[in-house]
Protein backbone atom coordinates (compact mmCIF):
# COMPACT_ATOMS: atom_id res chain seq x y z
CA UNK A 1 99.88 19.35 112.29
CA UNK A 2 103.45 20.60 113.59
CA UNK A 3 104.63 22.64 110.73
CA UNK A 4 106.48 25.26 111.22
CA UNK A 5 106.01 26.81 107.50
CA UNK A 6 103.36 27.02 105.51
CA UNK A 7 104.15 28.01 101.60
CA UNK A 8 101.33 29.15 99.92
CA UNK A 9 102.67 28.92 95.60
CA UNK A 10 101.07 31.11 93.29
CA UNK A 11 102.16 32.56 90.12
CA UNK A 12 103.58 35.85 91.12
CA UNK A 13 106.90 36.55 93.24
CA UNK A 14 105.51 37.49 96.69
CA UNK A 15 103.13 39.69 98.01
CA UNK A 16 102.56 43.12 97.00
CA UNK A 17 101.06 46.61 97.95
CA UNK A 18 99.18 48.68 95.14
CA UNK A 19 99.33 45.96 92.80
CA UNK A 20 98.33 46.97 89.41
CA UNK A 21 99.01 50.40 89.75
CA UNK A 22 103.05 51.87 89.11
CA UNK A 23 103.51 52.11 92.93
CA UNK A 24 103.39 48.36 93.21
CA UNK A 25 105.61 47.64 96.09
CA UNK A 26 106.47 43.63 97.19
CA UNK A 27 106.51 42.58 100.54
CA UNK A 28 109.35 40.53 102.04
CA UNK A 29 109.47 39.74 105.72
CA UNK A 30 106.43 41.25 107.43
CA UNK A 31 104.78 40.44 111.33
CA UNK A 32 101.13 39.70 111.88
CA UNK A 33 100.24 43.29 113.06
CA UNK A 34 101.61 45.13 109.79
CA UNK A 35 100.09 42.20 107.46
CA UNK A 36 96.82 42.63 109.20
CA UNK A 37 96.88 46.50 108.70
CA UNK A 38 97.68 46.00 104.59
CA UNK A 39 94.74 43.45 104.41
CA UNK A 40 92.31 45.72 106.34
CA UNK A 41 93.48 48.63 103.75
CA UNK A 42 92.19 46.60 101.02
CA UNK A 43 95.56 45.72 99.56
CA UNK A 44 94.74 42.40 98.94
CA UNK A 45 91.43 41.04 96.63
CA UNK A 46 89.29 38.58 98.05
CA UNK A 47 89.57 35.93 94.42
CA UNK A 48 93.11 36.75 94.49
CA UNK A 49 95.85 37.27 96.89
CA UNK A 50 93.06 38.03 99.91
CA UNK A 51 93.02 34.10 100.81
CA UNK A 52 96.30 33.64 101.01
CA UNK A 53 97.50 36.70 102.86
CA UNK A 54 94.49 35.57 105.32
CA UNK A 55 95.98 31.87 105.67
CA UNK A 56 99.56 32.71 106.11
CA UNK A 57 98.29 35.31 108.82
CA UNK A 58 96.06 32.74 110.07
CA UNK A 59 99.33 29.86 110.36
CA UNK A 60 101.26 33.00 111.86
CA UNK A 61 99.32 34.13 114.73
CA UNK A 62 99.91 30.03 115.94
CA UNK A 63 103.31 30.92 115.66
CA UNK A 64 104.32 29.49 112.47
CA UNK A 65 105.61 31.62 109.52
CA UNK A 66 103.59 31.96 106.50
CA UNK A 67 105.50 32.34 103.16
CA UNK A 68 103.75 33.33 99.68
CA UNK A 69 105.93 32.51 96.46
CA UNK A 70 106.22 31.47 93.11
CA UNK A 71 105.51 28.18 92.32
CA UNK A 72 109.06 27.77 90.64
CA UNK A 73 110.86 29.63 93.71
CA UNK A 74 109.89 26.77 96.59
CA UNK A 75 113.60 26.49 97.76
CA UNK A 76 114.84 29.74 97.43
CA UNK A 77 111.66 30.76 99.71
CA UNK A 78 112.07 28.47 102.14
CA UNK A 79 115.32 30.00 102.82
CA UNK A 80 113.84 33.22 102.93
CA UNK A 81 115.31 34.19 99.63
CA UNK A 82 112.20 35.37 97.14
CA UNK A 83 108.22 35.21 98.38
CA UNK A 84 106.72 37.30 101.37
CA UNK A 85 107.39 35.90 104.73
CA UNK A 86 104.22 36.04 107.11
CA UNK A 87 105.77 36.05 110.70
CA UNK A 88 104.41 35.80 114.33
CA UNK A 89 105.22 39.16 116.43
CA UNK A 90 108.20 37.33 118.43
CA UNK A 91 110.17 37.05 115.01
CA UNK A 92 108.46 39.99 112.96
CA UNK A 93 110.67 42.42 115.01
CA UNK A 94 113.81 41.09 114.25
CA UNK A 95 113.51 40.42 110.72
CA UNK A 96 112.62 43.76 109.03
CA UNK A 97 109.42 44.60 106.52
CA UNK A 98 110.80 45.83 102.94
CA UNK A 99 107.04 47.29 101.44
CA UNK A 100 109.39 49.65 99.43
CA UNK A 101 110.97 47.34 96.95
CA UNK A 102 109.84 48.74 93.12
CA UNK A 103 109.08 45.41 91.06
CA UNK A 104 109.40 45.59 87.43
């Protein structure tokens, strides 16, 4: 195709570890590696947020950056400014992972 993004829009704000529980943390800019550890944990449910963690990680590991958002947010995350980035190694180490953001 030549993209270099993929946006994935959904209903929430990005990305998040121990959703439902009070620990919920969202994810901002994260590489393929760390991504693939938090899916493998179970952090993500298949009907939910599971496919689309899989197909930004998917878009990723071809070197593209994968970016989860709300529906409402589409410019603000393509400028990296709300949503969970998905990003190939190369760029993952640059741009650091924030898993301990508290949502409300």
């Amino acid at each position: 195709m030549g993209a270099d993004v993929l946006l994935i829009l959904t209903d929430v704000e990005r990305a998040c570890l121990d959703w439902g529980s009070p620990k919920r943390r969202g994810l901002e800019r994260v590489g393929v590696a760390e991504m693939s550890r938090y899916a493998a944990a179970g952090h993500f449910k298949a009907g939910s947020m599971g496919p689309k963690v899989e197909a930004c990680l998917r878009f990723a590991r071809q070197g593209g950056t994968g970016i989860i958002a709300n529906l409402l947010d589409v410019e603000p995350a393509l400028r990296g400014e709300t949503g969970t980035g998905v990003l190939p190694e190369g760029r993952a180490a640059a741009a650091a992972s924030k898993p301990d953001r508290q949502l409300t």
